[in-house]
Protein backbone atom coordinates (compact mmCIF):
# COMPACT_ATOMS: atom_id res chain seq x y z
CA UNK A 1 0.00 0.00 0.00
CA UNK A 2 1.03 3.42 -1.05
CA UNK A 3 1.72 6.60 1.60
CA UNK A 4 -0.56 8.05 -0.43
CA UNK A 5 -3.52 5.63 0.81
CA UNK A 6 -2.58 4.85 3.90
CA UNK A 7 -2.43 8.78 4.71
CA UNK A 8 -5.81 8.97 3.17
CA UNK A 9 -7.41 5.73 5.34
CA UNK A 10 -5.93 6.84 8.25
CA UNK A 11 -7.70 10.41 8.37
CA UNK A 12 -10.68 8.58 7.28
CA UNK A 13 -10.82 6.18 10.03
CA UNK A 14 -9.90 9.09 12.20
CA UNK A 15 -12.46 11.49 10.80
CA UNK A 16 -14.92 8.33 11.17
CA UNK A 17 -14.00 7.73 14.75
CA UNK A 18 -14.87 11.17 15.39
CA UNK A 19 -18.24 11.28 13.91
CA UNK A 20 -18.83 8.06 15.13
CA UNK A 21 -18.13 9.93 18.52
CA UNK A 22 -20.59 12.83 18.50
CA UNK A 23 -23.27 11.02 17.32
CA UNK A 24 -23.02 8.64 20.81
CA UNK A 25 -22.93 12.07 22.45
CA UNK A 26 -26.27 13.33 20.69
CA UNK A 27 -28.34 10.16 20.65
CA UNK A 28 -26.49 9.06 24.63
CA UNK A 29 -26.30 12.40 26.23
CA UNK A 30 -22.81 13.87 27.48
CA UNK A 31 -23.19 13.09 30.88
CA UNK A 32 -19.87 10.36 31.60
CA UNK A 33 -18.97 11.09 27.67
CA UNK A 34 -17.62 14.74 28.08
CA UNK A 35 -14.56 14.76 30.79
CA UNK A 36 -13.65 17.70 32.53
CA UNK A 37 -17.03 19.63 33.69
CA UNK A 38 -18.46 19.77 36.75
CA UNK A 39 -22.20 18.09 36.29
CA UNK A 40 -23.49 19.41 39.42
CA UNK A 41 -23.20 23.03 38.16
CA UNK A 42 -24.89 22.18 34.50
CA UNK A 43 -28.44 23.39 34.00
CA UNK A 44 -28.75 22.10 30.47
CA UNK A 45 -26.56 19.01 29.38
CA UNK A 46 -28.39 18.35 26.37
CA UNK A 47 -27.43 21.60 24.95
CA UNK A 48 -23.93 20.68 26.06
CA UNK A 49 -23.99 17.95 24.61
CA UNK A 50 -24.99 19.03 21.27
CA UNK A 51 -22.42 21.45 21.50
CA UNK A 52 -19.89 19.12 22.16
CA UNK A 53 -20.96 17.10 19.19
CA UNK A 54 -20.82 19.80 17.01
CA UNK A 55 -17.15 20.15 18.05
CA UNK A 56 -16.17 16.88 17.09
CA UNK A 57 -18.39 16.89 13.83
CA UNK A 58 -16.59 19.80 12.60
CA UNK A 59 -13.17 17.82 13.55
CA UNK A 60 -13.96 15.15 11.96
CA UNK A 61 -14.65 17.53 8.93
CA UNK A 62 -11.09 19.20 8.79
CA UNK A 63 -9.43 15.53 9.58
CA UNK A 64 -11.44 14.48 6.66
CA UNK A 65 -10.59 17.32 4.04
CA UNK A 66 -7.12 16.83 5.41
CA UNK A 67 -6.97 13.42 4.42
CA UNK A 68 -8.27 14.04 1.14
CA UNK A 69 -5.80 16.77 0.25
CA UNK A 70 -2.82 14.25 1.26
CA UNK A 71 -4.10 12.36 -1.46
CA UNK A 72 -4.55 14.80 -3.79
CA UNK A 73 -1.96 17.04 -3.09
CA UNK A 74 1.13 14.05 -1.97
CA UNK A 75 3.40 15.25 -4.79
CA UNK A 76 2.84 19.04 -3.97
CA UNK A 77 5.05 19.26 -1.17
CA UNK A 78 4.69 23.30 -0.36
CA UNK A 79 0.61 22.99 -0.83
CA UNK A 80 0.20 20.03 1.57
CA UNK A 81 2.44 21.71 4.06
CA UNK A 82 0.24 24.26 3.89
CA UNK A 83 -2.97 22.60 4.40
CA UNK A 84 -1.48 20.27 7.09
CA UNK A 85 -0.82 24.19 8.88
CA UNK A 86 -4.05 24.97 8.54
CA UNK A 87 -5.90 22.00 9.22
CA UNK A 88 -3.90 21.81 12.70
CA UNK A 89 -4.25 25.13 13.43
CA UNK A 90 -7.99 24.70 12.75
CA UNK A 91 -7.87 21.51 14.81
CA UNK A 92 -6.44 23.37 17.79
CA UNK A 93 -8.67 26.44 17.74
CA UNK A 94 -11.84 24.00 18.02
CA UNK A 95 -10.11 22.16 20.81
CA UNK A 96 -9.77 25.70 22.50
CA UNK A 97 -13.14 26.87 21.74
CA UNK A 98 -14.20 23.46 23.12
CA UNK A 99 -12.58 23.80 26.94
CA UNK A 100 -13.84 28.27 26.78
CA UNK A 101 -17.42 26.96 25.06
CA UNK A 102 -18.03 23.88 28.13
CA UNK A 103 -17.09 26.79 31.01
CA UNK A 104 -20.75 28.50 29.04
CA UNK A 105 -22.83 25.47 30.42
CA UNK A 106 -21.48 25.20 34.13
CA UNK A 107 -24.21 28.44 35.16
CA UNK A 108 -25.10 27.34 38.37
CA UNK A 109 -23.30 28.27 41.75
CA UNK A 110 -21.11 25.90 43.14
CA UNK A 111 -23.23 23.89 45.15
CA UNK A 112 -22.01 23.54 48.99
CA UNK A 113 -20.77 20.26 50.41
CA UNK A 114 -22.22 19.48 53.59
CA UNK A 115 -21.74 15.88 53.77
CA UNK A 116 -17.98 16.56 55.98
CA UNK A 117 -20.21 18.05 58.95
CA UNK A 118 -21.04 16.17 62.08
C-alpha cells in the first residue's frame, strides 16, 4: 500500500471515529462522555452535549478534508504543508473553543458540600 492511501485511510478512520463519537454524544447524552465539567453546576446538558458534538463533527470535517488533500496534493510538497498548517491550526482552535465553550454550560453556583459536617 502506497503513503498516499494509507495517509488517506488513516484520516478517514480518524475522521470516522470522530463522527462516530458525536453522534453517541447526541443520541447518549454527554453526561460520563464529556470529561472535565463539573455536572453538578450544568443546568442544560443536552445543549452541552450538542455542542460538544458539534465540536467533534466539525473535527472530523477538517481531519477528513485533510486526508483528502494528502491524497490529492502528496506530490505538492509546499501545498500540503500548507494545508497540514491549517488543518492543525484549525484543529487546535476547536479544541480551545471546546474547553472556553463547556465553562458557558457550568451556570449554576457551586453547590455547597455538607456531607464533611457532624
Amino acid at each position: 500500500m502506497s503513503d498516499q492511501l494509507t495517509g488517506l485511510l488513516v484520516t478517514l478512520l480518524t475522521a470516522a471515529l470522530c463522527w462516530a463519537l458525536a453522534i453517541v454524544i447526541r443520541i447518549r447524552g454527554p453526561v460520563g462522555l464529556v470529561n472535565g465539567v463539573d455536572w453538578r453546576r450544568v443546568s442544560n446538558p443536552q445543549a452541552l452535549g450538542r455542542f460538544a458534538s458539534l465540536i467533534l463533527l466539525l473535527i472530523g470535517a477538517i481531519v477528513c478534508a485533510m486526508g483528502v488533500a494528502i491524497y490529492a496534493l502528496f506530490d505538492n510538497h509546499p501545498l500540503l504543508n500548507i494545508v497540514v498548517v491549517v488543518s492543525v491550526a484549525s484543529i487546535c482552535a476547536l479544541s480551545a473553543i471546546a474547553v472556553i465553550g463547556t465553562l458557558r454550560y457550568q451556570d449554576r453556583p457551586v453547590p455547597k458540600d455538607h456531607g464533611n459536617r457532624r
